[in-house]
C-alpha atoms as a PDB file:
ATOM      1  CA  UNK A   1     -15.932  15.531  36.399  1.00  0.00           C
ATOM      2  CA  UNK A   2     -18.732  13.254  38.180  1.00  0.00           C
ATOM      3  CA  UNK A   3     -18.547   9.516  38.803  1.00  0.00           C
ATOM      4  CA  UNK A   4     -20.792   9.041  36.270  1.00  0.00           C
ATOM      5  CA  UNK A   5     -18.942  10.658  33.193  1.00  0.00           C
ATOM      6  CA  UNK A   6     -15.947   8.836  35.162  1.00  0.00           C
ATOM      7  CA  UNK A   7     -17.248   5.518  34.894  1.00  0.00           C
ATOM      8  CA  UNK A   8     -18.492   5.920  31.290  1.00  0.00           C
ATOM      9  CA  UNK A   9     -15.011   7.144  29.940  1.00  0.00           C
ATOM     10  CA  UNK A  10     -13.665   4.001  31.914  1.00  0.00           C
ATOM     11  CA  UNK A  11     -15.956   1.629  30.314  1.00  0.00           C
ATOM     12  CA  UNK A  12     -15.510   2.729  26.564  1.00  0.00           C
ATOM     13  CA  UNK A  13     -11.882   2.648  27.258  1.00  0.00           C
ATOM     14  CA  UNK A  14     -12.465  -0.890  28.312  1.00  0.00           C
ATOM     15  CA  UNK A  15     -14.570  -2.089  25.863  1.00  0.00           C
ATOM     16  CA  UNK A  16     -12.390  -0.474  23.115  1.00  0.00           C
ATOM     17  CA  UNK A  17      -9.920  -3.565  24.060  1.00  0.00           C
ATOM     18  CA  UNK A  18     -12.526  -6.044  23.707  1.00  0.00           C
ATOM     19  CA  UNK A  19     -12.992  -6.343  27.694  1.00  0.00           C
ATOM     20  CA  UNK A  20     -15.715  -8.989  28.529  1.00  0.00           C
ATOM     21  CA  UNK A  21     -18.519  -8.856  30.610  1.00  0.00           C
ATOM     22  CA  UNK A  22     -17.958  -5.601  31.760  1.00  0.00           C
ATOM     23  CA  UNK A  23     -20.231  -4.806  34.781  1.00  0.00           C
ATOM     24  CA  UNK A  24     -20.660  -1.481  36.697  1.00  0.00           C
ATOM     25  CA  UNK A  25     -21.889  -1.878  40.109  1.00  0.00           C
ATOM     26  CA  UNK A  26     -23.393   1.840  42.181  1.00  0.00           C
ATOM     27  CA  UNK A  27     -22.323   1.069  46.117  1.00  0.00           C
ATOM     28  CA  UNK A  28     -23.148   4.567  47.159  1.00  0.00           C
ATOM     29  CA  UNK A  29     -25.955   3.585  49.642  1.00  0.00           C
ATOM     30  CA  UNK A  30     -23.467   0.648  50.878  1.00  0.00           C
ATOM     31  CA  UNK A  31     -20.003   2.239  51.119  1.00  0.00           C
ATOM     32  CA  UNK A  32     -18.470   5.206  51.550  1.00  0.00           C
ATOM     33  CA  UNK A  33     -14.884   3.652  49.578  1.00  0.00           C
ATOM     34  CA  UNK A  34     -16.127   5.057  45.916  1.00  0.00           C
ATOM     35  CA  UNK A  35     -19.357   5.345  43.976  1.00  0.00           C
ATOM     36  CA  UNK A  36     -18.880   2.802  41.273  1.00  0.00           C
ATOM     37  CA  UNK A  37     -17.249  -0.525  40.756  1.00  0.00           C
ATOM     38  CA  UNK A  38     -16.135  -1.202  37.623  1.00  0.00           C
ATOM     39  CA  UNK A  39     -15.570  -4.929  36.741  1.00  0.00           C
ATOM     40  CA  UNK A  40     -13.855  -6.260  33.249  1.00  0.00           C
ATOM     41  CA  UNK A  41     -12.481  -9.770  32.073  1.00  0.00           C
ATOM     42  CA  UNK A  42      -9.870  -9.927  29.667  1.00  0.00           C
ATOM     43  CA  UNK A  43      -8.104 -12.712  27.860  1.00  0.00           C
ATOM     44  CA  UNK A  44      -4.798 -13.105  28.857  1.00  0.00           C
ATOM     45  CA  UNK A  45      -1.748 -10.639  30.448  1.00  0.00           C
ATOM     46  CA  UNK A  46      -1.140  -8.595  27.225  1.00  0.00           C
ATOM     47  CA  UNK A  47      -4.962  -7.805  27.250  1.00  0.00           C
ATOM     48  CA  UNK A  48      -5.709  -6.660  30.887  1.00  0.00           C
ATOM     49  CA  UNK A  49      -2.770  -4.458  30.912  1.00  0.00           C
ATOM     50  CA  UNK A  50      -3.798  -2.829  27.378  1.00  0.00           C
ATOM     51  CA  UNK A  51      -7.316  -2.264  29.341  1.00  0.00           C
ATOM     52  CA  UNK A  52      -5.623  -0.997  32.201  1.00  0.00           C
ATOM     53  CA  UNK A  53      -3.664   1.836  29.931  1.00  0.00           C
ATOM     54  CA  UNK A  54      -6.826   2.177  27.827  1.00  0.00           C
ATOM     55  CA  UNK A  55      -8.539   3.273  31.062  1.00  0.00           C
ATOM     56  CA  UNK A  56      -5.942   4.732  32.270  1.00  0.00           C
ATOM     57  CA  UNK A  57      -5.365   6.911  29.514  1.00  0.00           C
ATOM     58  CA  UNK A  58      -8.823   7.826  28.399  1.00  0.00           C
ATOM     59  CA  UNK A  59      -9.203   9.095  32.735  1.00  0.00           C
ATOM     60  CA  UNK A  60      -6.000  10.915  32.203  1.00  0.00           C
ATOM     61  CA  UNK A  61      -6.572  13.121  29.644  1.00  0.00           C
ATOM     62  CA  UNK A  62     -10.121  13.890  30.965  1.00  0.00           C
ATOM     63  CA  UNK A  63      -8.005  15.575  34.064  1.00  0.00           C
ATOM     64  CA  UNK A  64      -8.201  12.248  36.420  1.00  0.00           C
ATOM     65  CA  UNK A  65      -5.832  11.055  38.112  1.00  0.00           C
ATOM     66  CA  UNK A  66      -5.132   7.303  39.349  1.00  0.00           C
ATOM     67  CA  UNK A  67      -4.546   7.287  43.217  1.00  0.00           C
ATOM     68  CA  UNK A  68      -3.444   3.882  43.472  1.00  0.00           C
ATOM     69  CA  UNK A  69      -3.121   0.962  41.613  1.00  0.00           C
ATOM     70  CA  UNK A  70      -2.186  -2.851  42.474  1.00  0.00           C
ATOM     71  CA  UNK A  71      -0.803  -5.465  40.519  1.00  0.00           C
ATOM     72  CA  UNK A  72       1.945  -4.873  38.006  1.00  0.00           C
ATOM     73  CA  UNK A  73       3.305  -6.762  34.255  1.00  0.00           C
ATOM     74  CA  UNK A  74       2.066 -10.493  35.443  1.00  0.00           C
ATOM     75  CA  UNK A  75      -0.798  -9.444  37.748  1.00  0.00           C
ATOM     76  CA  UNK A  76      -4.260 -11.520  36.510  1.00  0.00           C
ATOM     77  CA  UNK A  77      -6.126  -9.005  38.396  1.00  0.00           C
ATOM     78  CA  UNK A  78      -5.552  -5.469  38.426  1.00  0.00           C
ATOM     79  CA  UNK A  79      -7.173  -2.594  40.544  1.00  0.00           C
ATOM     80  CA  UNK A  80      -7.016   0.874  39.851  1.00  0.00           C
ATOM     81  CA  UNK A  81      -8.152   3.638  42.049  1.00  0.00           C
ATOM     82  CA  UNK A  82      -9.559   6.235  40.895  1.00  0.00           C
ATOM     83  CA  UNK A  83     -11.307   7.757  44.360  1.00  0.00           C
ATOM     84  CA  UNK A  84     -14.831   7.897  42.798  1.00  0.00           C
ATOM     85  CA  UNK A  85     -14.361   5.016  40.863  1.00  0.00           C
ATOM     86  CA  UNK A  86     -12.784   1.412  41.152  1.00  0.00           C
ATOM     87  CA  UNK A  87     -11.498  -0.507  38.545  1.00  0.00           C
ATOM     88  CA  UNK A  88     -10.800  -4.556  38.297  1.00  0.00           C
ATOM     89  CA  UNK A  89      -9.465  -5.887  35.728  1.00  0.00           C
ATOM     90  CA  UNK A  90      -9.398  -9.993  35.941  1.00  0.00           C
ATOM     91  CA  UNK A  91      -8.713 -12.878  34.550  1.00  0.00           C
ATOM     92  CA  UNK A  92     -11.381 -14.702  33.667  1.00  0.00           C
ATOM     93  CA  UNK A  93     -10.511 -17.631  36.145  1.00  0.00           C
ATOM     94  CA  UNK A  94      -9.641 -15.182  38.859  1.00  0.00           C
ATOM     95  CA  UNK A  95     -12.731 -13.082  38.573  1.00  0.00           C
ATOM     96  CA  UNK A  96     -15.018 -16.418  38.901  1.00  0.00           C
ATOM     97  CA  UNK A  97     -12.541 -17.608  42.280  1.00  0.00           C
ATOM     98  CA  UNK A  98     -12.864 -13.738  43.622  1.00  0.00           C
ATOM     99  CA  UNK A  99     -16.997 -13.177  42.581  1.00  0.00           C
ATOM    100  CA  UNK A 100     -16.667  -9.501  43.368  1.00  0.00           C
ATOM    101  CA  UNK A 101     -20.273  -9.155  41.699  1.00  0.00           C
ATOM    102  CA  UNK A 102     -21.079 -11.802  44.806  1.00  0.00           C
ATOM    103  CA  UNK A 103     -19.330  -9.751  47.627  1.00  0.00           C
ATOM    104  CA  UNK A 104     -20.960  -6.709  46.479  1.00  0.00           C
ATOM    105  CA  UNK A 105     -24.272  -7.862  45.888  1.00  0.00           C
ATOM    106  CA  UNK A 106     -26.064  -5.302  47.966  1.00  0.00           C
ATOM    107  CA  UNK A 107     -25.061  -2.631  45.337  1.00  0.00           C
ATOM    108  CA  UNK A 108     -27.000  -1.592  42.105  1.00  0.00           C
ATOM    109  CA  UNK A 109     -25.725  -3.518  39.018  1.00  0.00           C
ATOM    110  CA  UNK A 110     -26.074  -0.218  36.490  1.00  0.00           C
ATOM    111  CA  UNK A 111     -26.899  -0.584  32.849  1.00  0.00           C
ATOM    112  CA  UNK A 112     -23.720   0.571  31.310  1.00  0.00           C
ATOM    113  CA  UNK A 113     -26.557   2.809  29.229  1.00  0.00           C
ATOM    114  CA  UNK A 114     -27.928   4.815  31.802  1.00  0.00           C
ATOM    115  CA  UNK A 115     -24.623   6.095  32.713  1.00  0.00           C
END
């Protein structure tokens, strides 16, 4: 399975529990740590860990398994790793404080579209 169809299965998963603002960012030509960030907001604690099984599961049955994940229950940002792919799920408060889309600014914001 590419990046590509990796990212797009993770995205529909996350958008099928209303994630907001969902934001894929290509840092192949700036790091070698993955192809794609993956960035989604959610609501409160029962929301980002329904988009982090949502993802999760959708990647799973496609054959993909998660290599690492951080934060747990109460986390209010959680990052899965899929190799390829990187996940973070936020808070809405914590992904302003943390402005990943910032830090990574030299990397290609991708239209979730031309996936």
């Amino acid at each position: 399975m590419t990046s590509n169809e990796m990212a797009k299965l993770a995205v529909a998963a996350l958008e099928d529990r209303k994630a907001e603002d969902v934001t894929v960012i290509d840092i192949r030509e700036i790091s070698p740590i993955a192809d794609f960030f993956i960035i989604a907001s959610g609501s409160n604690q029962n929301q980002l860990q329904a988009m982090r099984d949502a993802a999760d599961e959708a990647l799973y049955k496609a054959g993909v398994k998660v290599q690492q994940v951080e934060g747990n229950q109460s986390s209010t940002w959680i990052l899965m790793d899929y190799n390829d792919i990187i996940i973070h799920i936020f808070s809405k408060e914590d992904r302003l404080f943390y402005d990943l889309e910032r830090i990574w600014r030299d990397g290609k914001k991708i239209d979730i579209s031309e996936l």
